[in-house]
C-alpha atoms as a PDB file:
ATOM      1  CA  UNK A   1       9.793  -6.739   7.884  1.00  0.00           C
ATOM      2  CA  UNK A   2       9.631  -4.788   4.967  1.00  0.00           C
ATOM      3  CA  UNK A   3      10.685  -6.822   2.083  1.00  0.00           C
ATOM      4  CA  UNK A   4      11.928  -3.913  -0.815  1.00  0.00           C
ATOM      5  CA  UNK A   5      15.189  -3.917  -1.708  1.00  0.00           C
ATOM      6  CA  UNK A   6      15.467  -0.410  -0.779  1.00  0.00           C
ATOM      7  CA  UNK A   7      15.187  -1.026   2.842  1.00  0.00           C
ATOM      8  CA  UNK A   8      17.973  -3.582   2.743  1.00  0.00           C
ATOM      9  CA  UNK A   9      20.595  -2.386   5.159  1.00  0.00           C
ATOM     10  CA  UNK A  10      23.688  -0.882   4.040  1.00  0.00           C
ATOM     11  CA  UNK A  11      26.649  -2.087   6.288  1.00  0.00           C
ATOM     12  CA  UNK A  12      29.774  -0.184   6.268  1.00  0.00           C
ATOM     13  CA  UNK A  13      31.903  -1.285   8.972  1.00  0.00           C
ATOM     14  CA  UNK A  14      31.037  -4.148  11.442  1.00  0.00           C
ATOM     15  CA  UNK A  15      33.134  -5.757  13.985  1.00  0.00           C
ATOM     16  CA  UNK A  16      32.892  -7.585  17.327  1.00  0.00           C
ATOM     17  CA  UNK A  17      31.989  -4.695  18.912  1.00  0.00           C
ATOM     18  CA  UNK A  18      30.504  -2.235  16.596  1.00  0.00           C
ATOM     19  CA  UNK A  19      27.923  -2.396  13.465  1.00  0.00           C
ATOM     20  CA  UNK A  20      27.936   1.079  11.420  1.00  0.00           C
ATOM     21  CA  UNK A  21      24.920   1.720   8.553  1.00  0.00           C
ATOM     22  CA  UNK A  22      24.316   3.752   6.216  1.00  0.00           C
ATOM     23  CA  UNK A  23      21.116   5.380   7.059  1.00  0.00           C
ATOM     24  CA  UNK A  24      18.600   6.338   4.018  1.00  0.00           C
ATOM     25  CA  UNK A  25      16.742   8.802   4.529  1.00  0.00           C
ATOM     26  CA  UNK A  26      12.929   8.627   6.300  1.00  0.00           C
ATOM     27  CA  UNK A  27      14.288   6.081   7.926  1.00  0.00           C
ATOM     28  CA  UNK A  28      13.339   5.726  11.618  1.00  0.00           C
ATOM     29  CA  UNK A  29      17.323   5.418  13.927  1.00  0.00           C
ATOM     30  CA  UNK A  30      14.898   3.654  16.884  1.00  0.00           C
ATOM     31  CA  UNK A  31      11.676   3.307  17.762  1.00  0.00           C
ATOM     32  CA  UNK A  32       9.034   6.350  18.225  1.00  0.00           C
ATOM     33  CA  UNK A  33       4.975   6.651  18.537  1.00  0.00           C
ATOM     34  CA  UNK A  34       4.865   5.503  14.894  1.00  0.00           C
ATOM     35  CA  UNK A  35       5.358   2.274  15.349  1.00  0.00           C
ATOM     36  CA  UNK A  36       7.142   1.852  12.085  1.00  0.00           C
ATOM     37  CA  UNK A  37      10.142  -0.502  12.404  1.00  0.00           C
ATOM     38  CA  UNK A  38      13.087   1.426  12.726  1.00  0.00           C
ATOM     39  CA  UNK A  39      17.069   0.886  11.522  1.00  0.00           C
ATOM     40  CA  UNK A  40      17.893  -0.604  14.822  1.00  0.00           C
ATOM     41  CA  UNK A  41      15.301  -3.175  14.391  1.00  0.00           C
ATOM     42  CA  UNK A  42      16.967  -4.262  10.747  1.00  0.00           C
ATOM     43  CA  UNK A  43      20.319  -4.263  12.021  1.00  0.00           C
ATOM     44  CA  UNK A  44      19.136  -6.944  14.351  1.00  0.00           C
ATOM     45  CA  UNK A  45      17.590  -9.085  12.118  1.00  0.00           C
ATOM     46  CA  UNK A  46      20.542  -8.900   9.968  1.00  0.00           C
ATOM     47  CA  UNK A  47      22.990  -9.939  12.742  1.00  0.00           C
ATOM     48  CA  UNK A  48      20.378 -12.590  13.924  1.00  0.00           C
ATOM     49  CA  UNK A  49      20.433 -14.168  10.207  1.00  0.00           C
ATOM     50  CA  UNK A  50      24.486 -13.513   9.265  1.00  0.00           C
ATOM     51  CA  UNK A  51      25.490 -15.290  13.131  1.00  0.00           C
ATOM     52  CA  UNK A  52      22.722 -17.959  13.221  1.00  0.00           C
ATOM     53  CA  UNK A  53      21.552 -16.177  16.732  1.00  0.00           C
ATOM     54  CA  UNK A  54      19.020 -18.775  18.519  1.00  0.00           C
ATOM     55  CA  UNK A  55      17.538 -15.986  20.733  1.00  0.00           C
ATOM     56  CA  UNK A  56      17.784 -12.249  21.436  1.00  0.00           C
ATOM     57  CA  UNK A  57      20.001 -10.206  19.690  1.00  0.00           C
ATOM     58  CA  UNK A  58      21.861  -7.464  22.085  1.00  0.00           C
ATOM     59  CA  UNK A  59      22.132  -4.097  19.801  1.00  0.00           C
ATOM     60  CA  UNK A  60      22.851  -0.173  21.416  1.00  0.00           C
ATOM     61  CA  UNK A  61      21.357   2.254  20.242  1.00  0.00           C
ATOM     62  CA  UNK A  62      24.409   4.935  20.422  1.00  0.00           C
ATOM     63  CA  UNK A  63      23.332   7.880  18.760  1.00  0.00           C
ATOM     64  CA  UNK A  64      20.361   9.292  16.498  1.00  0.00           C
ATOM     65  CA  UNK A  65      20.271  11.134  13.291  1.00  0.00           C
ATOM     66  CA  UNK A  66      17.090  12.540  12.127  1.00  0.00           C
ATOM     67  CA  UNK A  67      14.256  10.978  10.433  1.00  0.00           C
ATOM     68  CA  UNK A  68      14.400  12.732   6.473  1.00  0.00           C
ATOM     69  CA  UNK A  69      18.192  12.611   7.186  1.00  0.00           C
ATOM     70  CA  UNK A  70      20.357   9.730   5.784  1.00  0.00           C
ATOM     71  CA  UNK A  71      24.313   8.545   6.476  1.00  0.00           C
ATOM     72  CA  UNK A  72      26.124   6.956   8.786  1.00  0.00           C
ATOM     73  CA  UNK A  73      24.362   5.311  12.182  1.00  0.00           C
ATOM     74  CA  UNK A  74      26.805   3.440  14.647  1.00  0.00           C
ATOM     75  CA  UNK A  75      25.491   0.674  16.842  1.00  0.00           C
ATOM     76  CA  UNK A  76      27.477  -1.192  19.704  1.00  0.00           C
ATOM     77  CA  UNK A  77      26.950  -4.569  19.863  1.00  0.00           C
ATOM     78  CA  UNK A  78      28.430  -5.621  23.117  1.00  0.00           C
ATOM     79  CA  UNK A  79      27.078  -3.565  26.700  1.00  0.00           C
ATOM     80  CA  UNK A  80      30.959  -2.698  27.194  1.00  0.00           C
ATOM     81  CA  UNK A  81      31.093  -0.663  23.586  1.00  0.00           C
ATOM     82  CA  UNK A  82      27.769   1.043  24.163  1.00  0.00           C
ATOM     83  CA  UNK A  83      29.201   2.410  27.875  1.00  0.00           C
ATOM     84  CA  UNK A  84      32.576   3.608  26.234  1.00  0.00           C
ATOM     85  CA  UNK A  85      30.631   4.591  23.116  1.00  0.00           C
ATOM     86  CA  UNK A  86      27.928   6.502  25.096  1.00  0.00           C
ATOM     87  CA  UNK A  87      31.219   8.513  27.050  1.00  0.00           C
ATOM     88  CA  UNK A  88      32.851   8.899  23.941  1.00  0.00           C
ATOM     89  CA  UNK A  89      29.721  11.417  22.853  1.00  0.00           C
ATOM     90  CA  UNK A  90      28.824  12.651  25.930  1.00  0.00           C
ATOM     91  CA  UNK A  91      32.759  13.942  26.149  1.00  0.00           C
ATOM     92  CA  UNK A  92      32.538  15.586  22.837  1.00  0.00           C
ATOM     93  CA  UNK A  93      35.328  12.833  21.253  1.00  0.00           C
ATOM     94  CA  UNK A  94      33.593  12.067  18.440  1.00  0.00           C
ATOM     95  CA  UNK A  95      33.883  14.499  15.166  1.00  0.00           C
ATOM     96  CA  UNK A  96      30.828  14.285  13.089  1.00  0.00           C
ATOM     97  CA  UNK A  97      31.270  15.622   9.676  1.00  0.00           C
ATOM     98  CA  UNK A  98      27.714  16.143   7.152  1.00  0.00           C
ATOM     99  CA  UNK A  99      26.974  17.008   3.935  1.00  0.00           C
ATOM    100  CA  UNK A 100      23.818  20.279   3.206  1.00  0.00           C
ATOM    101  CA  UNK A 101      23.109  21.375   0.210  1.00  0.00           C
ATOM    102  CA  UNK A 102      21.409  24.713   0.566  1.00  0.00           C
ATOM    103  CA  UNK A 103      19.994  27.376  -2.243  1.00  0.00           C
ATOM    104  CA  UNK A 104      21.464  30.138  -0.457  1.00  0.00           C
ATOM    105  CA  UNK A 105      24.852  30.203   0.127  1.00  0.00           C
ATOM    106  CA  UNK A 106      25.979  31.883   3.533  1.00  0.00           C
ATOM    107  CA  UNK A 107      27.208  35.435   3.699  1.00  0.00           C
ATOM    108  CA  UNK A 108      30.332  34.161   5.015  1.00  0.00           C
ATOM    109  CA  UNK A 109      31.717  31.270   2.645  1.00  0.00           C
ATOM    110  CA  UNK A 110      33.296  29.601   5.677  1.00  0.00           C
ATOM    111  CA  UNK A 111      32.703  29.904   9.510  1.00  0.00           C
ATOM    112  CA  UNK A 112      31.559  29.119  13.214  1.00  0.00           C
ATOM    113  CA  UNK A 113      27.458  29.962  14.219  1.00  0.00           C
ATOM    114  CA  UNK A 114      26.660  30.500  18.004  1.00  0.00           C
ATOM    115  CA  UNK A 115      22.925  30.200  18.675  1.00  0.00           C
ATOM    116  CA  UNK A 116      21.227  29.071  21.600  1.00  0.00           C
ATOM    117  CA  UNK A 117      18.468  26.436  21.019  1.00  0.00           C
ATOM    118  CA  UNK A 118      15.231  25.409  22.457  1.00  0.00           C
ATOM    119  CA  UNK A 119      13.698  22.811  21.708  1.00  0.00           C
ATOM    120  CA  UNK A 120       9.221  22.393  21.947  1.00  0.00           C
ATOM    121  CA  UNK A 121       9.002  18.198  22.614  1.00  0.00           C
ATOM    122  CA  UNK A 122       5.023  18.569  21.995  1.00  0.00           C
ATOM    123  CA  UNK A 123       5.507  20.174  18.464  1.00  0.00           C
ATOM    124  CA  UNK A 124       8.714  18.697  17.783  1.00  0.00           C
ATOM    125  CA  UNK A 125      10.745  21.689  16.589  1.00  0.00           C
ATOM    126  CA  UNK A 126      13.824  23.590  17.940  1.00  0.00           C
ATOM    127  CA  UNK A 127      14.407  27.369  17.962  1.00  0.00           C
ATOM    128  CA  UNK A 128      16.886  29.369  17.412  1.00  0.00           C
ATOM    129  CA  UNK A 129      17.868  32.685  19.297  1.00  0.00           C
ATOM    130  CA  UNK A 130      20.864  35.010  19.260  1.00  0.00           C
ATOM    131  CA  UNK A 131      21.530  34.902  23.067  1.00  0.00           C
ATOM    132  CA  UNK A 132      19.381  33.673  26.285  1.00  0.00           C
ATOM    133  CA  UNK A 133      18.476  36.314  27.979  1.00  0.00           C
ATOM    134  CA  UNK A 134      15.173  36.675  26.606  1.00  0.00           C
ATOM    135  CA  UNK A 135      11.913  34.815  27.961  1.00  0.00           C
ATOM    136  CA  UNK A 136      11.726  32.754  24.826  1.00  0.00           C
ATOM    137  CA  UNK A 137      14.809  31.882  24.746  1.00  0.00           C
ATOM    138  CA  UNK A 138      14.662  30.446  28.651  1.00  0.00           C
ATOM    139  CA  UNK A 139      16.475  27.625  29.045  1.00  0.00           C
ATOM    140  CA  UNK A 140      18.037  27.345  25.937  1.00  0.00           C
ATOM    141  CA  UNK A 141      21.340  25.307  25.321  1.00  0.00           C
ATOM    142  CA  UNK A 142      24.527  27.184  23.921  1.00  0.00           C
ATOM    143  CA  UNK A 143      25.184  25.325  19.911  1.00  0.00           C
ATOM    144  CA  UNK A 144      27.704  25.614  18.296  1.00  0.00           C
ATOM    145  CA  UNK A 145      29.047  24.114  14.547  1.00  0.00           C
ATOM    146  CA  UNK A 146      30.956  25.291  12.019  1.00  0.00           C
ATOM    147  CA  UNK A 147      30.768  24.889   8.228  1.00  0.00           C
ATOM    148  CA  UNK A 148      32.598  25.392   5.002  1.00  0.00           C
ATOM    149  CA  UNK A 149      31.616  25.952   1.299  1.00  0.00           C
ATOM    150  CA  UNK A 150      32.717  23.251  -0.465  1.00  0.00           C
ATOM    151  CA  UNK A 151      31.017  23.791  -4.018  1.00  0.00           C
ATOM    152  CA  UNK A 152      28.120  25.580  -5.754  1.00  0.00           C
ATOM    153  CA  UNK A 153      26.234  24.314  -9.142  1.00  0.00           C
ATOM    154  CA  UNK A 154      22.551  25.225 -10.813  1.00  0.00           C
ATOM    155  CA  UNK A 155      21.851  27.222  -7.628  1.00  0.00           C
ATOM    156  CA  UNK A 156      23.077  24.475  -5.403  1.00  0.00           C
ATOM    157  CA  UNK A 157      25.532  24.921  -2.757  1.00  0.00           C
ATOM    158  CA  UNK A 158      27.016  22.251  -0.836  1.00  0.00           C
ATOM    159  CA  UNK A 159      28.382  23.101   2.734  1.00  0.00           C
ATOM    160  CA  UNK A 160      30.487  20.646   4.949  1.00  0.00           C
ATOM    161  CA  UNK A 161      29.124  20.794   8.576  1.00  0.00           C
ATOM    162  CA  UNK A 162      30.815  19.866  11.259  1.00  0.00           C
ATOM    163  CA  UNK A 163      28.464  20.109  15.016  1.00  0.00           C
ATOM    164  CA  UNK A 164      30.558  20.816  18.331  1.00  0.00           C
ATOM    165  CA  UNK A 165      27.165  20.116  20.001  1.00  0.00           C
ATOM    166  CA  UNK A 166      24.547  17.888  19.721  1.00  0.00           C
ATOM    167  CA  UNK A 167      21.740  19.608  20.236  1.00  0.00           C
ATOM    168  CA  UNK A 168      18.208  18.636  18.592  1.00  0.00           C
ATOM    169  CA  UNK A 169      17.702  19.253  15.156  1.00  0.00           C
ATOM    170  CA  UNK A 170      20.577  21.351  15.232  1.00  0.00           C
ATOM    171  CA  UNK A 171      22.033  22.009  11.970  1.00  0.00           C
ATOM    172  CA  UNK A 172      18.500  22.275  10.113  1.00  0.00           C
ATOM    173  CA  UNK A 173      17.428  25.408  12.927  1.00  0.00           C
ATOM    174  CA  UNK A 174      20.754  26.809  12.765  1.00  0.00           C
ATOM    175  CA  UNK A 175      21.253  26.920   8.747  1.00  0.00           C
ATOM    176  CA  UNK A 176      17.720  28.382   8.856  1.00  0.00           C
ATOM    177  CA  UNK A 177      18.512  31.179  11.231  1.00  0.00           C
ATOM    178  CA  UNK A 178      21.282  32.170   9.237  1.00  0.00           C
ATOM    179  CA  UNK A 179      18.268  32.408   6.277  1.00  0.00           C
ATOM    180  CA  UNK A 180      20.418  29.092   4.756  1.00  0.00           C
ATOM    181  CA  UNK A 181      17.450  26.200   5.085  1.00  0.00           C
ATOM    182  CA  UNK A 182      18.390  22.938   4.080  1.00  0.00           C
ATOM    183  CA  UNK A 183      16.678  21.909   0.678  1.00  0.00           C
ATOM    184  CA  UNK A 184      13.421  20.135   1.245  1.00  0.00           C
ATOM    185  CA  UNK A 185      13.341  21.173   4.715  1.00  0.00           C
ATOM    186  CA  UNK A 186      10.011  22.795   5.402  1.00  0.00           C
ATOM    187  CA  UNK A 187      10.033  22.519   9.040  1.00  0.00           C
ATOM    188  CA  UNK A 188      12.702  24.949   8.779  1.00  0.00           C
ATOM    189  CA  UNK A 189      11.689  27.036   6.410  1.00  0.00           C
ATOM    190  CA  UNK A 190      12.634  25.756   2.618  1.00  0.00           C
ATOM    191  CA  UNK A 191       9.576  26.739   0.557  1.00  0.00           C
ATOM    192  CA  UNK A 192       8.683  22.831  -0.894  1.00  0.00           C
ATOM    193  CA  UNK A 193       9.257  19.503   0.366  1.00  0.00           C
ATOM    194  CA  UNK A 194      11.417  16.989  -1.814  1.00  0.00           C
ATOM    195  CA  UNK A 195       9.875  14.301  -3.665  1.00  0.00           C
ATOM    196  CA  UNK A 196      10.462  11.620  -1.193  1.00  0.00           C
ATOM    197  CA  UNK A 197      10.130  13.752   1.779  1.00  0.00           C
ATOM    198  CA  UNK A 198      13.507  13.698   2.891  1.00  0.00           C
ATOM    199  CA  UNK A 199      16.267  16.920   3.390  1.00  0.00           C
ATOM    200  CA  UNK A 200      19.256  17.259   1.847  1.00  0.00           C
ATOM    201  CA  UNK A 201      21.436  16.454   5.157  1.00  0.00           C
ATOM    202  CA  UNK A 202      23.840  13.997   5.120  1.00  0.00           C
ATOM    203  CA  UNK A 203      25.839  12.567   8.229  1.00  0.00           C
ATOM    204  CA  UNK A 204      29.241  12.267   5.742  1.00  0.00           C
ATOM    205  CA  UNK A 205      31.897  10.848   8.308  1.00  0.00           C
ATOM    206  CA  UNK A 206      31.834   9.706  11.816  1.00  0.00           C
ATOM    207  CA  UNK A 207      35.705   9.914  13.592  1.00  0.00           C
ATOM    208  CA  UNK A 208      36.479   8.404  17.494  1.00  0.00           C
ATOM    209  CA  UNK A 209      38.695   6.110  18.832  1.00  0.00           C
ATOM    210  CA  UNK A 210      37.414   2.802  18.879  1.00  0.00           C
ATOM    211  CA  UNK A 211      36.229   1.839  22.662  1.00  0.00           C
ATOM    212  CA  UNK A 212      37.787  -1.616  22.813  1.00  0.00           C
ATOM    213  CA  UNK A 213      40.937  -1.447  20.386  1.00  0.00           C
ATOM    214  CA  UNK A 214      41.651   2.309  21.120  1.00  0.00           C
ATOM    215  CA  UNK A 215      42.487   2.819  17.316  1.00  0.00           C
ATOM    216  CA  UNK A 216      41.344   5.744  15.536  1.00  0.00           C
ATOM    217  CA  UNK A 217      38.124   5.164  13.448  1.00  0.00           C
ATOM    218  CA  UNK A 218      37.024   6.832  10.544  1.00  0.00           C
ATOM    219  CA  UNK A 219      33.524   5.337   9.618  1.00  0.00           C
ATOM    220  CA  UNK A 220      32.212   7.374   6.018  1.00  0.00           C
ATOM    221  CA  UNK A 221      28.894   7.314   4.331  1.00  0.00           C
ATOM    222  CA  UNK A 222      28.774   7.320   0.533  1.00  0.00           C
ATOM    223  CA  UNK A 223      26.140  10.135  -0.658  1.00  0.00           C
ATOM    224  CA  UNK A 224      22.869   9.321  -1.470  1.00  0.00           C
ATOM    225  CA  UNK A 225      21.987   8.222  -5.055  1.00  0.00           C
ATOM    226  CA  UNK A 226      19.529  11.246  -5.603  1.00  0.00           C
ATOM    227  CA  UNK A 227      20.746  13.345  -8.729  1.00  0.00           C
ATOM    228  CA  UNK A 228      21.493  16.551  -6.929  1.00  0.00           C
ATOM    229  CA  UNK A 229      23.278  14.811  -4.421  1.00  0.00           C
ATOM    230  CA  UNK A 230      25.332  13.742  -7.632  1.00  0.00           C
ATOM    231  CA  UNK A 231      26.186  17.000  -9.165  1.00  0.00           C
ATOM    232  CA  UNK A 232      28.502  17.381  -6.631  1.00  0.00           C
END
């Protein structure tokens, strides 16, 4: 377990049936080929220690944000909450709201993009085209977001997000089609990598009724500490 006090989970709402984090950036959501330890893993040992567990800590994984992308990560800790949890995404009921900071700012200062995306598993990158009906674009999923100017400072502009799919990687390819690439993205086509290899995307705000108490839940993820992050 890594022992740095930047690695220390950041808790933001816990109860008996859900544990939400605030995901830093290159931080693994669950477990991959690399074998690093991922967020899910922490979160365990964290309940394990806090509730005195003797054995096995029970912990679903929910949802995923990328690697180089930090904010907030909801777990269910009960099997019922991941079920109702799980159907709460898969319906579309949850509104996921992120932070980008881009140095372009969209033509449009607000608005919805339609793209249709493909993703290559072996290469791990998605693609972005303007329709399906070419042979690139076979089999491509219909992705939709919209997004919103919300400031712009020292050639910074920062752009609420909101996804109405979840498609792989989909904000980063779909900012970049619209020639708006998140800053330190070079997978998707910003020009340098940041200095701690992250990208400057943010998952601000998760919304959803909660699965057991059916009250509304707003779960929010303070910005990173990184000084463009604060010039907003």
């Amino acid at each position: 377990m890594r022992k740095d006090k930047k690695y220390k989970i950041d808790v933001i709402y816990e109860d008996n049936h859900l544990i939400a984090v605030n995901k830093q950036g290159g931080w693994l959501t669950h477990g991959d080929k690399t074998k690093d330890k991922p967020l899910s893993e922490f979160v365990k040992d964290y309940i394990k220690v806090k509730y005195d567990k003797p054995g096995d800590v029970f912990l679903g994984v929910i949802h995923r944000i990328d690697r180089p992308v930090s904010g907030c990560v909801v777990f269910a800790k009960t099997s019922k909450a991941l079920v109702r949890m799980n159907k709460l995404f898969h319906d579309k009921a949850i509104e996921k709201t992120y932070l980008a900071i881009t140095n372009r700012c969209p033509t449009e200062i607000e608005g919805k993009l339609t793209h249709f995306l493909r993703k290559d598993t072996e290469k791990n990158v998605s693609y972005a085209y303007d329709d399906n009906k070419s042979n690139k674009a076979k089999g491509a999923k219909k992705s939709e977001l919209t997004y919103k100017l919300l400031g712009r400072i020292a050639g910074h502009h920062l752009l609420e997000v909101k996804p109405l799919t979840g498609r792989p990687h989909q904000i980063r390819v779909q900012l970049s089609k619209i020639n708006c690439p998140i800053n330190g993205d070079v997978k998707y086509g910003f020009t340098r990598p940041a200095r701690d290899g992250n990208i400057y995307l943010h998952c601000a705000s998760l919304g959803f009724e909660h699965p057991i108490q059916k009250k509304p839940m707003l779960l929010k993820a303070k910005k990173p500490s990184d000084q463009i992050w604060q010039l907003f």
